[in-house]
Protein backbone atom coordinates (compact mmCIF):
# COMPACT_ATOMS: atom_id res chain seq x y z
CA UNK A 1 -5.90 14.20 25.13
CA UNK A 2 -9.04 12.15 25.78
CA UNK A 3 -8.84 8.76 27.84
CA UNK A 4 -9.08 6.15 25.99
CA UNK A 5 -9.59 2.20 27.43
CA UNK A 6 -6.90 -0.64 26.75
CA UNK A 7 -9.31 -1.92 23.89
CA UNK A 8 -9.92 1.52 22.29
CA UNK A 9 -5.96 2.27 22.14
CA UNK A 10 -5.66 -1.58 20.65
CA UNK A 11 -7.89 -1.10 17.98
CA UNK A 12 -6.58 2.55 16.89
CA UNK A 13 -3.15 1.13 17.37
CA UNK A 14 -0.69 1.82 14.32
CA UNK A 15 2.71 -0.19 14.13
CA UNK A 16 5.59 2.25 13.15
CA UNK A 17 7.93 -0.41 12.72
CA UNK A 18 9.70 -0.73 9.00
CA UNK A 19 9.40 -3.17 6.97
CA UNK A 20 11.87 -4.36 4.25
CA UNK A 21 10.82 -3.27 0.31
CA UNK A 22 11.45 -7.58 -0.44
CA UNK A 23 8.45 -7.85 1.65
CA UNK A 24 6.09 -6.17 -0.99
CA UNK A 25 5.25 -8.51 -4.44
CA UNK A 26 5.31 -5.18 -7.07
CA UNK A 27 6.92 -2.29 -6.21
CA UNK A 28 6.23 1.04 -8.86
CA UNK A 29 9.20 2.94 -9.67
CA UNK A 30 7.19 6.05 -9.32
CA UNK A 31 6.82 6.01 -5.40
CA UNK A 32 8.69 8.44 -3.70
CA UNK A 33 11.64 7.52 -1.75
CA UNK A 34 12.14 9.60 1.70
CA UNK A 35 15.32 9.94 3.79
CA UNK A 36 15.44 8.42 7.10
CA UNK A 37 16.92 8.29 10.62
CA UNK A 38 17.78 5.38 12.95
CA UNK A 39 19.73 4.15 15.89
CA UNK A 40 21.31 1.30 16.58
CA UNK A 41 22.40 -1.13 19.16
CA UNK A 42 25.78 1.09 20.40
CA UNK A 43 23.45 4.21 20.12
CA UNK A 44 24.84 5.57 16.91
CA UNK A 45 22.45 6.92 14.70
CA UNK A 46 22.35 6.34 10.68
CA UNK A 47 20.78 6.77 7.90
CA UNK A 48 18.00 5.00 5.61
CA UNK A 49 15.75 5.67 2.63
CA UNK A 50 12.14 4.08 2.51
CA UNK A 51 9.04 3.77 0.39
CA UNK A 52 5.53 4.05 1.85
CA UNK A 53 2.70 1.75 0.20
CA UNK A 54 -0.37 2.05 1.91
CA UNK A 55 1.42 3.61 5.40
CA UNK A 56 3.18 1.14 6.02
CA UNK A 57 7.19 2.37 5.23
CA UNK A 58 9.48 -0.81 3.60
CA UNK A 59 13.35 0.28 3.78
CA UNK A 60 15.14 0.33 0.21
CA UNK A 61 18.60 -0.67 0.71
CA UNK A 62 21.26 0.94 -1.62
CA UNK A 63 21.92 -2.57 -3.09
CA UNK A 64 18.92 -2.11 -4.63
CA UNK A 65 18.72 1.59 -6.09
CA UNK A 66 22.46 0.25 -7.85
CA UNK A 67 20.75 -2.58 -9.22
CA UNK A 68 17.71 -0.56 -10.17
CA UNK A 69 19.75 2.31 -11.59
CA UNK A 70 21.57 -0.33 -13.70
CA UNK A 71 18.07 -2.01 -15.03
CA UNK A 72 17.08 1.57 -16.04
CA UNK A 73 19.67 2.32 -18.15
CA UNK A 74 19.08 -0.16 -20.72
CA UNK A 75 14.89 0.14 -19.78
CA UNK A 76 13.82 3.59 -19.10
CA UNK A 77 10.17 3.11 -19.32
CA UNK A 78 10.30 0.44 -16.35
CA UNK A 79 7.15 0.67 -14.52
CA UNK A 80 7.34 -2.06 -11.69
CA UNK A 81 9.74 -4.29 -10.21
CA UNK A 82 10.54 -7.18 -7.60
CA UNK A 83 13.14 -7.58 -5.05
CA UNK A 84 14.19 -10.91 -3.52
CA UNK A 85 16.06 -11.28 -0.64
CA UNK A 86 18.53 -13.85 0.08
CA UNK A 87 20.58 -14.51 3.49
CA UNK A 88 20.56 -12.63 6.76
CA UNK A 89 22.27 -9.65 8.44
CA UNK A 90 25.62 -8.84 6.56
CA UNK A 91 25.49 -11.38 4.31
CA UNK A 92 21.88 -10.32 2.82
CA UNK A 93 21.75 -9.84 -0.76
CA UNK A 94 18.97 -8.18 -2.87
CA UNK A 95 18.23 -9.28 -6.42
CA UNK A 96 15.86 -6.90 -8.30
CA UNK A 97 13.29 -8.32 -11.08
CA UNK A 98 12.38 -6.05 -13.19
CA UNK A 99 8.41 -6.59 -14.39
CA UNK A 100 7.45 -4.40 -16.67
């Protein structure tokens, strides 16, 4: 591995955090959803499914694929949707527009 200087590192820097798939204004129903692991607080690891757009992976909360799965069955040839996000921690709720 070559040495790099603090300013080098900070400018090749990539954030690996994960964002939240309400954080994105269209989302295509064609991206490919990829299975996840985490940990939490206590140490206990879970699971998770998440989208990538541009590197950058948003988490897709189950809410949502119900709610999707739902909008599909009456539109099939759905090609983009929405999600808003309401409330905080276990009290969030996702409601998914679809847009055409």
């Amino acid at each position: 591995m070559e040495n790099q200087t603090l300013k080098e590192a900070a400018q090749t820097y990539e954030s690996h955090s994960v964002g939240n798939i309400a954080d994105l204004p269209k989302v295509s129903t064609d991206l490919q959803l990829e299975d996840r692991e985490g940990t939490n607080d206590e140490g206990k690891t879970f699971q998770y499914k998440v989208i990538i757009v541009e590197k950058q992976a948003y988490r897709v909360p189950a809410s949502v694929l119900k709610s999707l799965k739902a909008i599909l069955e009456d539109n099939a040839d759905l090609k983009s949707f929405k999600v808003k996000k309401t409330g905080q921690e276990l009290a969030t709720e996702y409601t998914v527009i679809p847009l055409g």
